[in-house]
C-alpha atoms as a PDB file:
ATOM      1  CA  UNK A   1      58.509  -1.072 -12.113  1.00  0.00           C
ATOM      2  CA  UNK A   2      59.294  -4.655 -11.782  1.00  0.00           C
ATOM      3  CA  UNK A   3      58.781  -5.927  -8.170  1.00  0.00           C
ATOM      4  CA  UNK A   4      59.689  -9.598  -7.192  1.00  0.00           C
ATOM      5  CA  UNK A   5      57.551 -12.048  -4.858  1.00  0.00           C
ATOM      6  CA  UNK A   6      59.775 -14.541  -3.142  1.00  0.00           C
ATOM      7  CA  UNK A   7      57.259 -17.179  -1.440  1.00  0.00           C
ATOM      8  CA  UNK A   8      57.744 -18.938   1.806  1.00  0.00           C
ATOM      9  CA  UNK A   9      61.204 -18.003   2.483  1.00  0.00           C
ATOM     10  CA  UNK A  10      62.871 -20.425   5.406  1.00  0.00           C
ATOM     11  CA  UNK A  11      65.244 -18.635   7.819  1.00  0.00           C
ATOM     12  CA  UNK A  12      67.741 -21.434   8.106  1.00  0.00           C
ATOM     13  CA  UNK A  13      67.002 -23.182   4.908  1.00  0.00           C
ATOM     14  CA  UNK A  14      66.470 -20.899   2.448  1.00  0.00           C
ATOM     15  CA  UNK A  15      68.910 -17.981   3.543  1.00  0.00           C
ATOM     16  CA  UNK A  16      71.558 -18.400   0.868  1.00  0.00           C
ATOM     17  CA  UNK A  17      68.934 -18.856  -1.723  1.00  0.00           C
ATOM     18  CA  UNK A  18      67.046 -16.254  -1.075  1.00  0.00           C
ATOM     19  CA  UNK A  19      70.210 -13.970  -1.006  1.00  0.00           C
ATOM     20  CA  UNK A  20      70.754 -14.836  -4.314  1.00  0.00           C
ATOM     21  CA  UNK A  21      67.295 -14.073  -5.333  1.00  0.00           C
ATOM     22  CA  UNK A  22      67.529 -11.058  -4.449  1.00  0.00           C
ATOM     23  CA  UNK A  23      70.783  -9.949  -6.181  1.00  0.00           C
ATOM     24  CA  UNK A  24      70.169 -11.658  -9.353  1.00  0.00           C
ATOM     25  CA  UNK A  25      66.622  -9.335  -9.226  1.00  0.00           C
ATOM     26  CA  UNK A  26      68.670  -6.328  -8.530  1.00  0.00           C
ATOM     27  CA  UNK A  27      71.827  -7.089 -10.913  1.00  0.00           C
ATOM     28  CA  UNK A  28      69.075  -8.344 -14.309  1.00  0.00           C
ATOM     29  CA  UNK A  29      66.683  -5.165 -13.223  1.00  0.00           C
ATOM     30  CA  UNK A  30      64.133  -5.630 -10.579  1.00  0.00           C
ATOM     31  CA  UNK A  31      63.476  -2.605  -8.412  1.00  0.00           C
ATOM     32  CA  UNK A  32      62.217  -4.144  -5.394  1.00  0.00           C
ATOM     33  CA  UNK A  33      61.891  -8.039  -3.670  1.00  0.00           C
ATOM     34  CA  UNK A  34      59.509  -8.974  -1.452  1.00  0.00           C
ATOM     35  CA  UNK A  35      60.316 -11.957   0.861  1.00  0.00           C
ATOM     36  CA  UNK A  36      57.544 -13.847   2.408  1.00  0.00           C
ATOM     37  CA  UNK A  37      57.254 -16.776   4.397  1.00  0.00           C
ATOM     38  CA  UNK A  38      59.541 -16.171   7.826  1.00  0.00           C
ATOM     39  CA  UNK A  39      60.931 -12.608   8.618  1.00  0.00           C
ATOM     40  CA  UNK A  40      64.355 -12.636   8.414  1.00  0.00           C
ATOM     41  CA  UNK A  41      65.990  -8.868   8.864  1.00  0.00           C
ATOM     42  CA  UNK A  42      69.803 -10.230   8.189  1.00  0.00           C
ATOM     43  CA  UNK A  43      68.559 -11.418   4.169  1.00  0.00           C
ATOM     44  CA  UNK A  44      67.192  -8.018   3.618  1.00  0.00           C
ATOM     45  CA  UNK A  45      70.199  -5.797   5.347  1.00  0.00           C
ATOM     46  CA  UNK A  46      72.513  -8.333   3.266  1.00  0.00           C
ATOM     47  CA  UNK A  47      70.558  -7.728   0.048  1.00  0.00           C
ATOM     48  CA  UNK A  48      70.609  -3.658   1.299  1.00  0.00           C
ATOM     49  CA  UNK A  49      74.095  -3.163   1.598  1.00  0.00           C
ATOM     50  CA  UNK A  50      74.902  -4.958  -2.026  1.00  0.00           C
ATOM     51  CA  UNK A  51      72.328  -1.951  -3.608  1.00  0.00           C
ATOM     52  CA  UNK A  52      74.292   0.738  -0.937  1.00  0.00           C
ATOM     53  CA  UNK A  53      77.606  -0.235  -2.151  1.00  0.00           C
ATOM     54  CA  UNK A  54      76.957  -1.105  -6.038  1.00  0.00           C
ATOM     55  CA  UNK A  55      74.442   1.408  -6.617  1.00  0.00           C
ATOM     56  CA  UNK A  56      70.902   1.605  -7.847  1.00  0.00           C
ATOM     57  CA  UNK A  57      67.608   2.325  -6.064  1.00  0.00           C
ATOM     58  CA  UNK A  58      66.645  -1.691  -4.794  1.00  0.00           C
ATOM     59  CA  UNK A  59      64.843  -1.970  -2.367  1.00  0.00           C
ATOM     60  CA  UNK A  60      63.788  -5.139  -0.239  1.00  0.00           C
ATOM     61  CA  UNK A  61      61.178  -5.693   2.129  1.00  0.00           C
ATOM     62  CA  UNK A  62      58.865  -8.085   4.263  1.00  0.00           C
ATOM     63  CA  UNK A  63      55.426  -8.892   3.614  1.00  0.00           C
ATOM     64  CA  UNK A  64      53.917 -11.644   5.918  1.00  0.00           C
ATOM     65  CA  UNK A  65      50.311 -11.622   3.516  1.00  0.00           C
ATOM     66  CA  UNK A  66      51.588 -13.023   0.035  1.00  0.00           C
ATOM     67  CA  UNK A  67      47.850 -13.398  -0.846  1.00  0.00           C
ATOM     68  CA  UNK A  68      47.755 -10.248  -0.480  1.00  0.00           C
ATOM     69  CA  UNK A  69      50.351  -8.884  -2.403  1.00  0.00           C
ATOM     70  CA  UNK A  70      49.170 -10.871  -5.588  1.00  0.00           C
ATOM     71  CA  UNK A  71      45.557  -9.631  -5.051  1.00  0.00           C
ATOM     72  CA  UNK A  72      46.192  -6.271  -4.823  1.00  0.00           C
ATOM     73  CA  UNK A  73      48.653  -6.152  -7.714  1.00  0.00           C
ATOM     74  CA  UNK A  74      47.347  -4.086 -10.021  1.00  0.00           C
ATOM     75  CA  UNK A  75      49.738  -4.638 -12.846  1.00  0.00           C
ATOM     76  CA  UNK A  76      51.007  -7.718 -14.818  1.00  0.00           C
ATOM     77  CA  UNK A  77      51.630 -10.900 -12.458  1.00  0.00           C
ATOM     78  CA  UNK A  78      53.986 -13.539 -14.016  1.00  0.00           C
ATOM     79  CA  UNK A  79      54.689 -16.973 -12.062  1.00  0.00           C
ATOM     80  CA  UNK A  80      57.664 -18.447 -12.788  1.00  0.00           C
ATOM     81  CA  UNK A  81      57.343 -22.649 -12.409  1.00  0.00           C
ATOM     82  CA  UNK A  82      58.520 -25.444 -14.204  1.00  0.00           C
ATOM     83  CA  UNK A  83      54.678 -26.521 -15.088  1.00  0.00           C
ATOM     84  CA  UNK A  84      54.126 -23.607 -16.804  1.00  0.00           C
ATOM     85  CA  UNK A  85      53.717 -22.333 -20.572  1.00  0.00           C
ATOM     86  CA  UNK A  86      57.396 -22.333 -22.785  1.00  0.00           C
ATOM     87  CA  UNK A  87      58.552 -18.880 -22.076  1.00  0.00           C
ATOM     88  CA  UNK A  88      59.327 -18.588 -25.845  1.00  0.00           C
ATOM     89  CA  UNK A  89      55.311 -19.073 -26.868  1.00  0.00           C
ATOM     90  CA  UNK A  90      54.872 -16.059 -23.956  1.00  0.00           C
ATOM     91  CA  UNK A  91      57.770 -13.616 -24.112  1.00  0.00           C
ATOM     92  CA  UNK A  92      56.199 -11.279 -26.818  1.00  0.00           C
ATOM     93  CA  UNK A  93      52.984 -11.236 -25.756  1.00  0.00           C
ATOM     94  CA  UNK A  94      53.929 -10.290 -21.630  1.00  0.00           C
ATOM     95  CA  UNK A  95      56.355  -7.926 -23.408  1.00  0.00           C
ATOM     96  CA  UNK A  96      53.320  -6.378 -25.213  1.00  0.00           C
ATOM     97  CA  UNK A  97      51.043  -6.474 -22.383  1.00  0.00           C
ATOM     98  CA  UNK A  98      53.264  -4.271 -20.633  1.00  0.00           C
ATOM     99  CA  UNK A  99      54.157  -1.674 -23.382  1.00  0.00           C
ATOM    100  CA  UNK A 100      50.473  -0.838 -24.613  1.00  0.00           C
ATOM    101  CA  UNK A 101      49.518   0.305 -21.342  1.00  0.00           C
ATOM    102  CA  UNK A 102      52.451   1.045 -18.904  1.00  0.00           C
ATOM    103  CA  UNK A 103      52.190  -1.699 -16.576  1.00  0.00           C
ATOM    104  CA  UNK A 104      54.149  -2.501 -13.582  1.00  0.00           C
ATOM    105  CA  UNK A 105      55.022  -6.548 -13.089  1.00  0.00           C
ATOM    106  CA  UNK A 106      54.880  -8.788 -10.379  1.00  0.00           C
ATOM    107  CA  UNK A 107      57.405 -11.563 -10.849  1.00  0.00           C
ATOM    108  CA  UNK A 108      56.642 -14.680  -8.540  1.00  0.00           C
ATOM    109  CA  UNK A 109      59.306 -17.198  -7.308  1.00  0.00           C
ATOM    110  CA  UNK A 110      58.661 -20.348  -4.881  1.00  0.00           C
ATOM    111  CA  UNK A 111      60.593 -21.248  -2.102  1.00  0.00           C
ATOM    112  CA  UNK A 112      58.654 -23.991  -0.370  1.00  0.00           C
ATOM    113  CA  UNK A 113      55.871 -25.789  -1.844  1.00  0.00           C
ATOM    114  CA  UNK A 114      53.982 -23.015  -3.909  1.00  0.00           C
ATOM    115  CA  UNK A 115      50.027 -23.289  -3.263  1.00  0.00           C
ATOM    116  CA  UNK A 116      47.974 -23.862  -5.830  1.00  0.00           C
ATOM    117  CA  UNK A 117      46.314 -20.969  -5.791  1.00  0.00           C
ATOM    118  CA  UNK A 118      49.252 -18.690  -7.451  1.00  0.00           C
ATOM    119  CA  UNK A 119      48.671 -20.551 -10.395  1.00  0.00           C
ATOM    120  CA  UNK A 120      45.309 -18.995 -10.188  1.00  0.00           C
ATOM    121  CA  UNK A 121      45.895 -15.627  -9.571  1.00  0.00           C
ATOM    122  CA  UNK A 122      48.871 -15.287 -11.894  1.00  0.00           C
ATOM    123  CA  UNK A 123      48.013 -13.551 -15.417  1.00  0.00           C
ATOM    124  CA  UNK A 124      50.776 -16.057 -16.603  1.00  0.00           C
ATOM    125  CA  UNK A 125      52.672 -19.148 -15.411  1.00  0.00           C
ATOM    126  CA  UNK A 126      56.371 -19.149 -17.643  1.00  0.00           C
ATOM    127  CA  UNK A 127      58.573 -22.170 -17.321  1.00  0.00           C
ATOM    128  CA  UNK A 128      62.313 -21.216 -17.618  1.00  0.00           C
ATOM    129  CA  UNK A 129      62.428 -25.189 -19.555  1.00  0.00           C
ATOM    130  CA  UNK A 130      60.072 -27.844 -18.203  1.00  0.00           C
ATOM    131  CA  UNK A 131      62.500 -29.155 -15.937  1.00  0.00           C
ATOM    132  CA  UNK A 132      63.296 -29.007 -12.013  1.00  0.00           C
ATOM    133  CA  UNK A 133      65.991 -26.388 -11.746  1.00  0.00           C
ATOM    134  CA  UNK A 134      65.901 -23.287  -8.918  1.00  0.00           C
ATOM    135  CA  UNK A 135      64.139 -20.267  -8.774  1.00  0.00           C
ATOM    136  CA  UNK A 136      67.277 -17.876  -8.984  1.00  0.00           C
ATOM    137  CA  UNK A 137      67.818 -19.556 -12.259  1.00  0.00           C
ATOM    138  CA  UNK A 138      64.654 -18.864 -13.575  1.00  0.00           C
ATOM    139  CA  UNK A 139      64.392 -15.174 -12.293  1.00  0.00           C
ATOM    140  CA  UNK A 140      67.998 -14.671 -14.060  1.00  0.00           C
ATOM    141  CA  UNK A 141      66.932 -15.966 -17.691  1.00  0.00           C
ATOM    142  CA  UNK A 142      63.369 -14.224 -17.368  1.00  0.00           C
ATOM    143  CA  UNK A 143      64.747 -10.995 -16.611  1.00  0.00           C
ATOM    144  CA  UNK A 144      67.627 -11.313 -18.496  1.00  0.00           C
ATOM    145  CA  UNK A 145      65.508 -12.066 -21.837  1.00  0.00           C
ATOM    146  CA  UNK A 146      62.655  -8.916 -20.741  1.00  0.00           C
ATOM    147  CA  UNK A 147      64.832  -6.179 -20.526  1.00  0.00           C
ATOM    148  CA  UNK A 148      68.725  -4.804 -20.814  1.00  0.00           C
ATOM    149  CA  UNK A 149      70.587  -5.258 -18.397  1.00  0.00           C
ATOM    150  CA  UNK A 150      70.943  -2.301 -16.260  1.00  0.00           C
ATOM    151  CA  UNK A 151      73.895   0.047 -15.840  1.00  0.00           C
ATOM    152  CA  UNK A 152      73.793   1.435 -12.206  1.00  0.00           C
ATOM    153  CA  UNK A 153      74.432   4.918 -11.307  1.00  0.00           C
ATOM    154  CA  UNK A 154      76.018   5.388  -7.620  1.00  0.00           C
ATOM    155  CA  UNK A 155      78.685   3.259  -5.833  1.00  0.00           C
ATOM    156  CA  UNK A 156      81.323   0.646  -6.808  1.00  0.00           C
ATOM    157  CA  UNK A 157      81.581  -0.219 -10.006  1.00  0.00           C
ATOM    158  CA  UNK A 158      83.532  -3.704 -11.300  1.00  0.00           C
ATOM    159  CA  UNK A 159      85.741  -2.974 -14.910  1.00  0.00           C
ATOM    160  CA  UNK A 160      86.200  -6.535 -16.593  1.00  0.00           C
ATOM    161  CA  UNK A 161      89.143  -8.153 -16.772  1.00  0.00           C
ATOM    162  CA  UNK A 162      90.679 -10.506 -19.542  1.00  0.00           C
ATOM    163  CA  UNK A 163      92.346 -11.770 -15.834  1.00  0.00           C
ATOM    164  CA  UNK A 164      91.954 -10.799 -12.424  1.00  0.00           C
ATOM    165  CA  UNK A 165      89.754  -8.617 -10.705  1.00  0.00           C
ATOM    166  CA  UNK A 166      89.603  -4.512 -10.466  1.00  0.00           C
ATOM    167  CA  UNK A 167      86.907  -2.652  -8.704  1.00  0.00           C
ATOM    168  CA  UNK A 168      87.319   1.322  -9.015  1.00  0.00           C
END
């Protein structure tokens, strides 16, 4: 299971964002995000109703206590910043981590200024490129490059088009 930690998520601010963080976890894999920061009940129903009508089993939810989610993660917990190691030296060696023992995996994205601290707790820090970019960038190439994309069971699904759009 791969669950997401979006930190200090900003009503106002940070709603598009944070939208988008949440469908690129559920399109590239993810089976759940976790917003922290402010509460905001529109981000999650928005996320909700993408999953409803596109299929899948996401999930999104609100946990005030991001501390606390880290802490108590039992699993693998990867940070994704700009500070931290190439993700090319990591990839295999996260990738094995996981497969020797089933693991779960935390996936951590900033919003706000991240506290030092997550760079502590995290098992690894993975820069996406050692360059400011956003977090729904980052979350897209790491999950993109851990596992296949998946194909989702339930709802609408989009057919690709040389031209146009069709949606059966």
């Amino acid at each position: 299971m791969i669950t997401v930690l979006r930190l200090g998520h900003r009503h106002v601010r940070d709603h598009r964002i944070s939208t988008h963080c949440g469908l690129v976890a559920r399109a590239f894999g993810a089976d759940e995000i976790i917003f922290s920061g402010e509460r905001d009940d529109k981000l999650m129903e928005s996320i909700d109703k993408v999953a409803r009508n596109f299929g899948g089993d996401f999930k999104t939810r609100y946990e005030r206590n991001w501390r606390r989610i880290i802490t108590e993660f039992t699993g693998v917990k990867v940070h994704l910043t700009m500070y931290g190691l190439p993700l090319e030296s990591e990839l295999e060696g996260i990738k094995n981590k996981i497969k020797s023992v089933p693991r779960d995996m935390l996936v951590i994205i900033g919003g706000q200024k991240v506290p030092g601290e997550v760079y502590q707790l995290a098992d690894y820090n993975i820069a996406i490129g050692n360059q400011p970019h956003s977090e729904v960038a980052a979350l897209a190439v790491f999950l993109n490059v851990l596992q296949p994309v998946p194909d989702f069971s339930g709802g609408k699904k989009i057919i690709p088009q040389k031209r146009g759009k069709k949606l059966v």
